[in-house]
N, C-alpha and C. Protein backbone atom coordinates (compact mmCIF):
# COMPACT_ATOMS: atom_id res chain seq x y z
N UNK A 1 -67.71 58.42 -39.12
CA UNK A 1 -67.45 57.23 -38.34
C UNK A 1 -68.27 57.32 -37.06
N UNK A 2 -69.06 56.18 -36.89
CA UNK A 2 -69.63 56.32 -35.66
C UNK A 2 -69.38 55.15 -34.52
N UNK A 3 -69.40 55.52 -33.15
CA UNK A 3 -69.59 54.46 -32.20
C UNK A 3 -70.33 54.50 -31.48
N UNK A 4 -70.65 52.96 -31.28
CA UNK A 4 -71.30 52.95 -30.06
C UNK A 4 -71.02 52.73 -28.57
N UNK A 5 -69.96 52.81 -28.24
CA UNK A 5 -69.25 53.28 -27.09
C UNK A 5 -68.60 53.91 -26.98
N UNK A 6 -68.24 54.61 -26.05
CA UNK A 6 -67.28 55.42 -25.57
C UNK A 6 -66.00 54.47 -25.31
N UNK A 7 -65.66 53.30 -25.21
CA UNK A 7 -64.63 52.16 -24.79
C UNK A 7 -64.15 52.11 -26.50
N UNK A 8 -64.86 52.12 -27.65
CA UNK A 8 -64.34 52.20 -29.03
C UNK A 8 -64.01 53.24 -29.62
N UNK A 9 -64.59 54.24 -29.04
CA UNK A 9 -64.24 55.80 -29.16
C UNK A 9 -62.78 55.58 -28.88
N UNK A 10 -62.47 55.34 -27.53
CA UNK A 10 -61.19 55.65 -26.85
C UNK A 10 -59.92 54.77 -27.90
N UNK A 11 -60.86 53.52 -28.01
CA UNK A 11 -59.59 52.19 -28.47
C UNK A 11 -59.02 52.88 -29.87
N UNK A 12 -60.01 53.83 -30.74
CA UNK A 12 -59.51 54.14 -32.02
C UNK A 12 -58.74 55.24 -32.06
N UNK A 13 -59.10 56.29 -30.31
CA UNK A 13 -57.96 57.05 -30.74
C UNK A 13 -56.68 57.06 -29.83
N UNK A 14 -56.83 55.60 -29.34
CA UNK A 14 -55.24 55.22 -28.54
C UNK A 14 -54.37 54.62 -29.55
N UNK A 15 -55.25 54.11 -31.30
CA UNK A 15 -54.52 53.70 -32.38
C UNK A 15 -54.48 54.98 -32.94
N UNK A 16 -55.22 55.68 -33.18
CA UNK A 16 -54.37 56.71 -33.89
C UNK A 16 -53.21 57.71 -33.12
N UNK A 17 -52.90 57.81 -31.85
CA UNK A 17 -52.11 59.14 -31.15
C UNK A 17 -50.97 57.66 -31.26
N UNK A 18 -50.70 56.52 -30.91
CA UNK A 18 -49.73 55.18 -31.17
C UNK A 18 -49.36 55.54 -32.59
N UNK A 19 -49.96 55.61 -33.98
CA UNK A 19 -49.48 56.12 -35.35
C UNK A 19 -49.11 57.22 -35.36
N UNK A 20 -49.46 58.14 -34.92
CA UNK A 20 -49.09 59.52 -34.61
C UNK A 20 -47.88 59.54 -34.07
N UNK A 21 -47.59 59.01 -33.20
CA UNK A 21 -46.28 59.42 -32.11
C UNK A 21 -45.06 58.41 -33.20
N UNK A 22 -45.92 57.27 -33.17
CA UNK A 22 -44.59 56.52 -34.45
C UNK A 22 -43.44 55.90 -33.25
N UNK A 23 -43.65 55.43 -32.02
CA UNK A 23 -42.20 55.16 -31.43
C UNK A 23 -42.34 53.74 -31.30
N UNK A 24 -41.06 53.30 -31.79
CA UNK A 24 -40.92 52.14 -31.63
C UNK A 24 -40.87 51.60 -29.99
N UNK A 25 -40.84 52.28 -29.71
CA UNK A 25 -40.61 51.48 -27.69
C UNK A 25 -42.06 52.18 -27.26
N UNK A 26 -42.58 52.35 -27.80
CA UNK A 26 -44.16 52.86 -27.40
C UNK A 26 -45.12 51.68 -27.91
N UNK A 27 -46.07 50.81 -27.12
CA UNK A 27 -46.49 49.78 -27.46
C UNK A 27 -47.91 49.71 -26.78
N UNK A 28 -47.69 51.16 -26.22
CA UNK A 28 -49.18 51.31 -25.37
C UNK A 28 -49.44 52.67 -24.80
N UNK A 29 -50.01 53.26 -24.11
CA UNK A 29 -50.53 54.17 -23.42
C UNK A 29 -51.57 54.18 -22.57
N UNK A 30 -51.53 54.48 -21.48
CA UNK A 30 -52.13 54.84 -20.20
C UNK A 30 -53.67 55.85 -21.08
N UNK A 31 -54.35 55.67 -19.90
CA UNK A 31 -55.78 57.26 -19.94
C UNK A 31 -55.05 58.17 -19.70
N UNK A 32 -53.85 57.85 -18.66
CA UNK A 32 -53.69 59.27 -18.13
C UNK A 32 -52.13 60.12 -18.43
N UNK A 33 -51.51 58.92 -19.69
CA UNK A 33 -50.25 59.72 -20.17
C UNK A 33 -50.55 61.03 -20.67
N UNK A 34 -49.74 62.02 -20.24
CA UNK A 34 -49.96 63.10 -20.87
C UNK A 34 -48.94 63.41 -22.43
N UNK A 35 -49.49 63.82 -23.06
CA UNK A 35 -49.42 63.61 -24.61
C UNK A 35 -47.91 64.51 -24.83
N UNK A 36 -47.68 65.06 -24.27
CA UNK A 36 -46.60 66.17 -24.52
C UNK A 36 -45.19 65.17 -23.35
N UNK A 37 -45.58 65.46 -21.99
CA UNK A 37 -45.06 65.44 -20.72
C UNK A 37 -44.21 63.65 -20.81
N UNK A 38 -45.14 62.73 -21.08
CA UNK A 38 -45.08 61.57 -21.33
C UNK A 38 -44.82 60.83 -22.40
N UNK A 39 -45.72 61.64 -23.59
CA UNK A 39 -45.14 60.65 -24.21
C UNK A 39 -44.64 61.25 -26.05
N UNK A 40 -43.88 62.42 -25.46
CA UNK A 40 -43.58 63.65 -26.12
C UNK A 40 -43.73 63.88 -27.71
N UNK A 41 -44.90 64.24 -27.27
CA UNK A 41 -45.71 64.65 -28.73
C UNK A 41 -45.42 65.80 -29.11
N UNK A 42 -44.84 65.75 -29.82
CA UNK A 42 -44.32 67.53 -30.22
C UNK A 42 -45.40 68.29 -31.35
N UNK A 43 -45.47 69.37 -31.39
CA UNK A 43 -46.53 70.16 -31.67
C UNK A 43 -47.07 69.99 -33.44
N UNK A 44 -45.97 69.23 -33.95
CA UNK A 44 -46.39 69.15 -35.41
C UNK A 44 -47.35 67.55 -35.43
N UNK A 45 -47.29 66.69 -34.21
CA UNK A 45 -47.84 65.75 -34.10
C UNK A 45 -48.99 66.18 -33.70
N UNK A 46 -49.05 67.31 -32.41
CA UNK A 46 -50.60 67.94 -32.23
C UNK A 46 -51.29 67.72 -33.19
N UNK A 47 -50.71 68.82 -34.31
CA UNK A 47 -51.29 69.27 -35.28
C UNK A 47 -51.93 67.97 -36.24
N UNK A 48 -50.52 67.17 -36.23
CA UNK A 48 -51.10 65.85 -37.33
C UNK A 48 -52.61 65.14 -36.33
N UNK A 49 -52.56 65.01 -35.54
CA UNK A 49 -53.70 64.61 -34.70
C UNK A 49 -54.94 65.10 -34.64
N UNK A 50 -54.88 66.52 -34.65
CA UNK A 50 -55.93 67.40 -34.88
C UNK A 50 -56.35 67.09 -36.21
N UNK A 51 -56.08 66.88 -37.43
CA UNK A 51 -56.34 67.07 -38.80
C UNK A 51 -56.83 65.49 -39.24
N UNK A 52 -56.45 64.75 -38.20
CA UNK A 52 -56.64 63.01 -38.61
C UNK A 52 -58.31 63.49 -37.77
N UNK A 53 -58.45 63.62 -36.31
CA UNK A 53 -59.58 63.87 -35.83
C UNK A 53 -60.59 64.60 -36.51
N UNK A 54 -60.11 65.67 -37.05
CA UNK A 54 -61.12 66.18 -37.65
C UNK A 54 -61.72 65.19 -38.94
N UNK A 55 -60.98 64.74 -39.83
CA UNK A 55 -61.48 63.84 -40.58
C UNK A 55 -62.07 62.61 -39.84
N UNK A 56 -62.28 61.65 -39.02
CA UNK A 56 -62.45 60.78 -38.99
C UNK A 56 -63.77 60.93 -38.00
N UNK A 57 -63.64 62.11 -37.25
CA UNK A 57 -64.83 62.53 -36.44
C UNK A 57 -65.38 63.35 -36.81
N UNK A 58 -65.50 64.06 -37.74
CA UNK A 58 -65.96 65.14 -38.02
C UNK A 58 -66.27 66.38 -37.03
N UNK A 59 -65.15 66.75 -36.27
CA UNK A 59 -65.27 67.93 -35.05
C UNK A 59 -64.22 68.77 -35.38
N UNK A 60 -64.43 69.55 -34.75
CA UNK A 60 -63.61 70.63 -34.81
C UNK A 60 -63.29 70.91 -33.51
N UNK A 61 -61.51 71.03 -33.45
CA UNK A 61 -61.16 71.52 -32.06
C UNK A 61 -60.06 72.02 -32.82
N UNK A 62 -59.29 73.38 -31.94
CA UNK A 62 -58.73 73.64 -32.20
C UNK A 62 -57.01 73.27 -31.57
N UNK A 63 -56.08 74.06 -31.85
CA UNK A 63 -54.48 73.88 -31.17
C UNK A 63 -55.18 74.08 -29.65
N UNK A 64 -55.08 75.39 -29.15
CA UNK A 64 -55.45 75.72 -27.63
C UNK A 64 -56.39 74.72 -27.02
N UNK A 65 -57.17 73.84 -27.74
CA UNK A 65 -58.34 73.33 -27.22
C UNK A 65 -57.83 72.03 -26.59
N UNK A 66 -56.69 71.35 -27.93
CA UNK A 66 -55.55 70.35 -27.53
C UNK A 66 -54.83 69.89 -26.40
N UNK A 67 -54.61 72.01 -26.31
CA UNK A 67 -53.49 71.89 -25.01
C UNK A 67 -54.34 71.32 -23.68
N UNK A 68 -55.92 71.79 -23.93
CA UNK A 68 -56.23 70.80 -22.38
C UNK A 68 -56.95 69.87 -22.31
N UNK A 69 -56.66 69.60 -23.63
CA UNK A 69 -57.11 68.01 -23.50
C UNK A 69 -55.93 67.57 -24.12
N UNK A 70 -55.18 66.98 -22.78
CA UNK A 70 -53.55 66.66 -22.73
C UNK A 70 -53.53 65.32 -22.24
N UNK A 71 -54.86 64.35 -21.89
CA UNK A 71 -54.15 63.00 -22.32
C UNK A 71 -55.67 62.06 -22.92
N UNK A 72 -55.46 60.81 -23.24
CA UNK A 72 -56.59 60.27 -24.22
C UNK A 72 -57.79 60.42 -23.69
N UNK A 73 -57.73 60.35 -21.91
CA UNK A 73 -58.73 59.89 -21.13
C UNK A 73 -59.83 61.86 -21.25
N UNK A 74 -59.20 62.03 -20.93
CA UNK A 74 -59.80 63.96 -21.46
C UNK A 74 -59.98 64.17 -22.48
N UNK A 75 -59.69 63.86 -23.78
CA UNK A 75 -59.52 63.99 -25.53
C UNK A 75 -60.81 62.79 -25.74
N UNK A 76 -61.28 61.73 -24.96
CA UNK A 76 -62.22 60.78 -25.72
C UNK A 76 -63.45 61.48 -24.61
N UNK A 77 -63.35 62.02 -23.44
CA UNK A 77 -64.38 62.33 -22.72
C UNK A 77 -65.10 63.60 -23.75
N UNK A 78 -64.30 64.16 -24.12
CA UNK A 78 -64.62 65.80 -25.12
C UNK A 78 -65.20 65.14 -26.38
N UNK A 79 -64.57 64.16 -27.14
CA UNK A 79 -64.90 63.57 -28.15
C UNK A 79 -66.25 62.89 -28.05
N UNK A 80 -66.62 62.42 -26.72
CA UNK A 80 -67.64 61.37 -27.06
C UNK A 80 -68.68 62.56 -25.99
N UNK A 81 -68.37 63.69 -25.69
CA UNK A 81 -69.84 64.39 -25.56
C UNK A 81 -70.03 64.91 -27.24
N UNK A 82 -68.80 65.88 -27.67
CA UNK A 82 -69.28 66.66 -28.67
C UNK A 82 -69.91 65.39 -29.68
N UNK A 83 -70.07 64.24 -30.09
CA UNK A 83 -70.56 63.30 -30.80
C UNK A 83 -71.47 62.84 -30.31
N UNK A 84 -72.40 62.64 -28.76
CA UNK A 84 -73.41 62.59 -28.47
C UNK A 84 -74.67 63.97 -28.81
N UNK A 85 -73.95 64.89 -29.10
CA UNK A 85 -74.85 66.72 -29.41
C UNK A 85 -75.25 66.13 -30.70
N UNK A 86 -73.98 65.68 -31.46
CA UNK A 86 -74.78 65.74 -33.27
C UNK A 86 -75.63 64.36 -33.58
């Protein structure tokens, strides 16, 4: 999957961590919610997140790598360098 912005980068993975989290009173998210703290993503959701990313971006990050990239606005900045390298 490719983009050409970093603004579509972000929009696809504020829809996927929104499918991920699954909450019905969740209808949005901030850059700067933090994924755990805010908008309590518990670690098997990490994980489901990590495994959707890896498929759809083809990157590799790991659990620890997750933990600091702890909200979208940090997770699409990492995403859209490591996808400018390849």
């Amino acid at each position: 999957m490719s983009f050409q912005t970093k603004a579509l980068l972000k929009s696809a993975l504020k829809n996927l961590i929104l499918d991920i989290i699954d909450d019905e009173d969740l209808t949005d998210l901030n850059d700067t919610d933090h994924f755990e703290n805010d908008l309590d993503m518990d670690s098997l959701q990490g994980t489901s997140l990590l495994i959707h990313m890896e498929r759809l971006f083809k990157i590799k990050l790991n659990h620890q790598e997750l933990l600091k990239l702890f909200n979208l606005s940090l997770l699409a900045d990492r995403l859209w360098a490591d996808l400018q390298e390849s």
